[in-house]
Structure formats: C-alpha cells, structure tokens
PDB file of N, CA and C in Angstrom:
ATOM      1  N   UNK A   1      -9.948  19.657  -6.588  1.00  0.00           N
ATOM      2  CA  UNK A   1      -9.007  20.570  -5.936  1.00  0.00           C
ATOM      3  C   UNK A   1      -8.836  21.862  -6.742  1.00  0.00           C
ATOM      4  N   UNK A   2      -8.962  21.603  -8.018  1.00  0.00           N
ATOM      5  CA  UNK A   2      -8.947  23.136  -8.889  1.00  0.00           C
ATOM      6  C   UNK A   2     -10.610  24.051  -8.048  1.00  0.00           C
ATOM      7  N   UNK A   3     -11.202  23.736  -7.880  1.00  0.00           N
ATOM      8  CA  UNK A   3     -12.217  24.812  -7.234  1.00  0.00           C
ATOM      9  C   UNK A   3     -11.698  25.044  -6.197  1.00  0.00           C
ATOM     10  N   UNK A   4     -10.715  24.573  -5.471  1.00  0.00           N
ATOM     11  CA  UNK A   4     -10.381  25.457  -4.440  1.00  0.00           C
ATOM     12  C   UNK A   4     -10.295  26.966  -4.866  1.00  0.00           C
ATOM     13  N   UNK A   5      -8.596  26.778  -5.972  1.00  0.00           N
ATOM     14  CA  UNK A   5      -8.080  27.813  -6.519  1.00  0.00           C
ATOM     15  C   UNK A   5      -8.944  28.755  -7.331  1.00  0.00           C
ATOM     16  N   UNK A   6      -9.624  28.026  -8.068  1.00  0.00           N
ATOM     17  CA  UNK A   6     -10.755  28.932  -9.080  1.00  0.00           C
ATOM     18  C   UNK A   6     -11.632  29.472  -8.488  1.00  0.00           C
ATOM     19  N   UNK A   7     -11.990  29.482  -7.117  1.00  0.00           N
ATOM     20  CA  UNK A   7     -12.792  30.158  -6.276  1.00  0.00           C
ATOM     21  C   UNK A   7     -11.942  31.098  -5.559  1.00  0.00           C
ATOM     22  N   UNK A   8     -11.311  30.981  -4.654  1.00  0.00           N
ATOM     23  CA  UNK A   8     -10.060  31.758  -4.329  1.00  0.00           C
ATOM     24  C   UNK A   8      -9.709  33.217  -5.533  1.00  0.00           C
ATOM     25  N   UNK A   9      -9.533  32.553  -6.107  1.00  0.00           N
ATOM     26  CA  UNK A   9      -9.105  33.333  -7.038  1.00  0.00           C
ATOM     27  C   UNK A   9     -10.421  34.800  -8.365  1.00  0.00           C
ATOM     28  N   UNK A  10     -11.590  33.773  -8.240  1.00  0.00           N
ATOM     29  CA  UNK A  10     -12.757  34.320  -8.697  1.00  0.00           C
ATOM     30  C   UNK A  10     -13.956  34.398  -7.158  1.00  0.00           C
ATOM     31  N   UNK A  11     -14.111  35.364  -6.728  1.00  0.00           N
ATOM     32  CA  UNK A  11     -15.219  35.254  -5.871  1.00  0.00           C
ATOM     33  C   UNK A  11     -16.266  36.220  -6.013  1.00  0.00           C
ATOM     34  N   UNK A  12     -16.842  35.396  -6.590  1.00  0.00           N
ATOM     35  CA  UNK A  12     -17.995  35.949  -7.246  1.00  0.00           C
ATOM     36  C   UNK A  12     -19.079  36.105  -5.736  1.00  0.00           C
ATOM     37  N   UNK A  13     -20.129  36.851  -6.179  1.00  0.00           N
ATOM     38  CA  UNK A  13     -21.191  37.120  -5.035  1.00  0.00           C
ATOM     39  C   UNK A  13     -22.155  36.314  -5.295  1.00  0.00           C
ATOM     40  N   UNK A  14     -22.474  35.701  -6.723  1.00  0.00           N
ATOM     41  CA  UNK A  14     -23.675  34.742  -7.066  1.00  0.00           C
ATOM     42  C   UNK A  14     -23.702  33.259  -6.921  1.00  0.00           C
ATOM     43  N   UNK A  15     -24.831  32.774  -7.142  1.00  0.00           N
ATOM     44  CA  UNK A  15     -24.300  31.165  -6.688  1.00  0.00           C
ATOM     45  C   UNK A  15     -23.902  31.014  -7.440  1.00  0.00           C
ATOM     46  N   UNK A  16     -23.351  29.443  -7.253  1.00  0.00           N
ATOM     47  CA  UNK A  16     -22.710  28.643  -8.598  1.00  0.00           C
ATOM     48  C   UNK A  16     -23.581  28.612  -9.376  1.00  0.00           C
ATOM     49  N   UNK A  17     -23.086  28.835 -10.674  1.00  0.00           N
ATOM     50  CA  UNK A  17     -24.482  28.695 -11.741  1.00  0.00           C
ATOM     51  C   UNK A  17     -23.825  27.281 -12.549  1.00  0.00           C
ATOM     52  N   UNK A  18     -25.054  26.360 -13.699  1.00  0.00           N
ATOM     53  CA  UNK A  18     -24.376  25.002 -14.245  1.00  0.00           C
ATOM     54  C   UNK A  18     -23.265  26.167 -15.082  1.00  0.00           C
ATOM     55  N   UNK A  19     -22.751  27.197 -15.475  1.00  0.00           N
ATOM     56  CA  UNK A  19     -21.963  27.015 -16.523  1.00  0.00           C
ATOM     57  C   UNK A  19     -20.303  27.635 -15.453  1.00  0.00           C
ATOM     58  N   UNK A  20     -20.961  28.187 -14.350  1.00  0.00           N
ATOM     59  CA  UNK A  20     -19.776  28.257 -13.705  1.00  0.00           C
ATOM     60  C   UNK A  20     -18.900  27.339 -13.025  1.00  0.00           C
ATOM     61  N   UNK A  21     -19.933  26.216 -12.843  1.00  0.00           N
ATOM     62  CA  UNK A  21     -19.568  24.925 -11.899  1.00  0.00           C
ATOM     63  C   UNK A  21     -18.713  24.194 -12.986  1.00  0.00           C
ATOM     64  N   UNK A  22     -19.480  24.619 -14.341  1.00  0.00           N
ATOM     65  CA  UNK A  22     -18.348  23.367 -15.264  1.00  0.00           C
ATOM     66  C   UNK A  22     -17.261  23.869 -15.759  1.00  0.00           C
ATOM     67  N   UNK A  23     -17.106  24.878 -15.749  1.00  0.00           N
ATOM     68  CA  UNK A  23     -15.821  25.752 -15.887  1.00  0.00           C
ATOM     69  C   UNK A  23     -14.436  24.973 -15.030  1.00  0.00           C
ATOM     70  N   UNK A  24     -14.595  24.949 -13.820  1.00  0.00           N
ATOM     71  CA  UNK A  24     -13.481  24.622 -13.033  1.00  0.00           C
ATOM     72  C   UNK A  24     -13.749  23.218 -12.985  1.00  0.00           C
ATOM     73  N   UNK A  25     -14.783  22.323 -13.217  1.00  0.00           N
ATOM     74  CA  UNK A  25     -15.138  21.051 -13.131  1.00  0.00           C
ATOM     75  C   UNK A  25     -14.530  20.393 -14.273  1.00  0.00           C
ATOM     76  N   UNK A  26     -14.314  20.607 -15.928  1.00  0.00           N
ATOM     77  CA  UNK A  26     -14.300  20.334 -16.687  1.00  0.00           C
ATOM     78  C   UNK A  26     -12.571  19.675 -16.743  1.00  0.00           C
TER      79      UNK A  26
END
C-alpha cells in the first residue's frame, strides 16, 4: 500500500527500475 502513495506522490516518466521498486518495497 506504500506504492500507492510513493507513486502518487513521485511520478516519474521511467519504468520502475530494481532500485526504485525497493525503495518503497523495503
């Protein structure tokens, strides 16, 4: 549920990359 917000909030134009996915995953 935090990637809701951490996306919402960061919207980036690139894909998920592994170090962005573990950011809000972690």
């Amino acid at each position: 549920m935090q990637l809701r917000l951490w996306e919402s909030r960061v919207p980036y134009p690139e894909p998920l990359t592994p170090i962005q996915v573990r950011g809000p995953r972690s």
